[in-house]
N, C-alpha and C. Protein backbone atom coordinates (compact mmCIF):
# COMPACT_ATOMS: atom_id res chain seq x y z
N UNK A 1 119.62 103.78 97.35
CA UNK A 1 119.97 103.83 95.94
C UNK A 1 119.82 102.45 95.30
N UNK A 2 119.82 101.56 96.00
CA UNK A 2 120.51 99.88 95.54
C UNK A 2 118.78 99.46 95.04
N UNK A 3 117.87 100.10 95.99
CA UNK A 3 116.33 99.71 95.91
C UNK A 3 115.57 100.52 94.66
N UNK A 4 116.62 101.43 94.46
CA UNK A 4 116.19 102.14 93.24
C UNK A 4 116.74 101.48 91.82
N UNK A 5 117.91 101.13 92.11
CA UNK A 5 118.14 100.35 90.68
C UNK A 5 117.51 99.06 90.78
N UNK A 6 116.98 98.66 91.79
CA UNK A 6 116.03 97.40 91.15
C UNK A 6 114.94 97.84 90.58
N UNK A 7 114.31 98.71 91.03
CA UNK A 7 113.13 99.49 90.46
C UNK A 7 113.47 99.48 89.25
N UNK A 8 114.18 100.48 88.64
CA UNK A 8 115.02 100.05 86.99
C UNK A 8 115.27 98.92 85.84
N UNK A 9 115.59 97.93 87.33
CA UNK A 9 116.52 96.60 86.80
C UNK A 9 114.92 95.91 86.23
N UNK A 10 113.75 96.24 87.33
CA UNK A 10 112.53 95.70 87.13
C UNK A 10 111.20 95.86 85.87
N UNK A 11 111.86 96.98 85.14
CA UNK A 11 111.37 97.54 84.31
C UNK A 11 110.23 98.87 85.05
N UNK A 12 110.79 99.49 86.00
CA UNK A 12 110.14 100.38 86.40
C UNK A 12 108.78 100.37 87.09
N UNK A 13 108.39 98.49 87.67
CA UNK A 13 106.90 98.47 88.01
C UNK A 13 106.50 98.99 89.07
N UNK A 14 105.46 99.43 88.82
CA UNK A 14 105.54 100.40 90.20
C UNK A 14 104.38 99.38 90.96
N UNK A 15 104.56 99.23 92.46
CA UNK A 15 103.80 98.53 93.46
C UNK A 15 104.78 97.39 93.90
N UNK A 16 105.89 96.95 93.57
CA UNK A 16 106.98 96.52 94.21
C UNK A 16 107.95 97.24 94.90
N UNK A 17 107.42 98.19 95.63
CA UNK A 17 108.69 99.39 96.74
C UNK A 17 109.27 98.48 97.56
N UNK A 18 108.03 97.65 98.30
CA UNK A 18 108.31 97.06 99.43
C UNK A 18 109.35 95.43 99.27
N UNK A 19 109.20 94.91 98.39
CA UNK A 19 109.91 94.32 97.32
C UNK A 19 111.51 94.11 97.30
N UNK A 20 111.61 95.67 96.83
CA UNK A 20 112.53 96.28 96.18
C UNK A 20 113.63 96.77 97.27
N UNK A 21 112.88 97.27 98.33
CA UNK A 21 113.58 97.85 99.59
C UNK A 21 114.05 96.40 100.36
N UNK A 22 112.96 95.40 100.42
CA UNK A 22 113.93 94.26 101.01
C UNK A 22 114.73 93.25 100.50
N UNK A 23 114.66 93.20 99.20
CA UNK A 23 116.00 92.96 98.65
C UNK A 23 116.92 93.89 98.60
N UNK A 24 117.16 95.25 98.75
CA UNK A 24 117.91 96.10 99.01
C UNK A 24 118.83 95.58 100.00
N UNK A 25 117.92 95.91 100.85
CA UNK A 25 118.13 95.20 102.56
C UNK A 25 119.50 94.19 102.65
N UNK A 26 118.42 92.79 101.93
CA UNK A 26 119.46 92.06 102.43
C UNK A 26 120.63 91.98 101.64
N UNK A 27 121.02 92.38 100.49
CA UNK A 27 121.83 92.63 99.66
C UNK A 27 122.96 93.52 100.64
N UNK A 28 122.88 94.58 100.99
CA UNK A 28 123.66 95.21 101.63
C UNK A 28 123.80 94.79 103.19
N UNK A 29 123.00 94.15 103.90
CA UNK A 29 123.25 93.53 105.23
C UNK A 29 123.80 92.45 104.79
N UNK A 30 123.50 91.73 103.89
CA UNK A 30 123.75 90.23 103.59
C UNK A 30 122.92 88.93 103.97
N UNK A 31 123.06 87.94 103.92
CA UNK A 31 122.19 86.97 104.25
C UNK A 31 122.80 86.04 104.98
N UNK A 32 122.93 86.34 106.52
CA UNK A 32 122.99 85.37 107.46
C UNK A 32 122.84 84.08 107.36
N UNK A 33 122.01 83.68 106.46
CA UNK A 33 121.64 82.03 106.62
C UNK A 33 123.24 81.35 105.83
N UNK A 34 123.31 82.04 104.73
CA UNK A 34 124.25 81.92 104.00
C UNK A 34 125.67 82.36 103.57
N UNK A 35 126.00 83.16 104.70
CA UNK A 35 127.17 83.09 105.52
C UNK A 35 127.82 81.93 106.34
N UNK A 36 128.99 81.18 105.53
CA UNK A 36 129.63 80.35 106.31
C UNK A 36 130.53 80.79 107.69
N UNK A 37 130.74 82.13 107.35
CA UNK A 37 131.68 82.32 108.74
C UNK A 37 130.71 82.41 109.83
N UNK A 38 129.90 83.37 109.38
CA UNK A 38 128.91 83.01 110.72
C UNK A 38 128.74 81.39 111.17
N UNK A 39 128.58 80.76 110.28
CA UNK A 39 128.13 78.97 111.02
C UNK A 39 128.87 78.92 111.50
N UNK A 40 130.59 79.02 111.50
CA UNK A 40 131.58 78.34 112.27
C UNK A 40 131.54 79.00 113.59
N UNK A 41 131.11 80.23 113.62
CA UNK A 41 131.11 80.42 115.36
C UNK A 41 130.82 80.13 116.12
């Protein structure tokens, strides 16, 4: 759903799926690099 409202957010362009799905991605996994709790472990 999250990859679909960027689609939206994007003005609907179509040929950014792949794009769209991995900012999905890390949005809902999150971004490891930039997680401090992770560093402290």
């Amino acid at each position: 759903m999250l990859a679909y409202q960027l689609f939206c957010q994007s003005g609907y362009q179509h040929g950014k799926d792949h794009e769209h799905w991995l900012e999905a991605e890390r949005r809902v996994l999150g971004d490891p690099g930039s997680n401090e709790e992770l560093m402290l472990v």
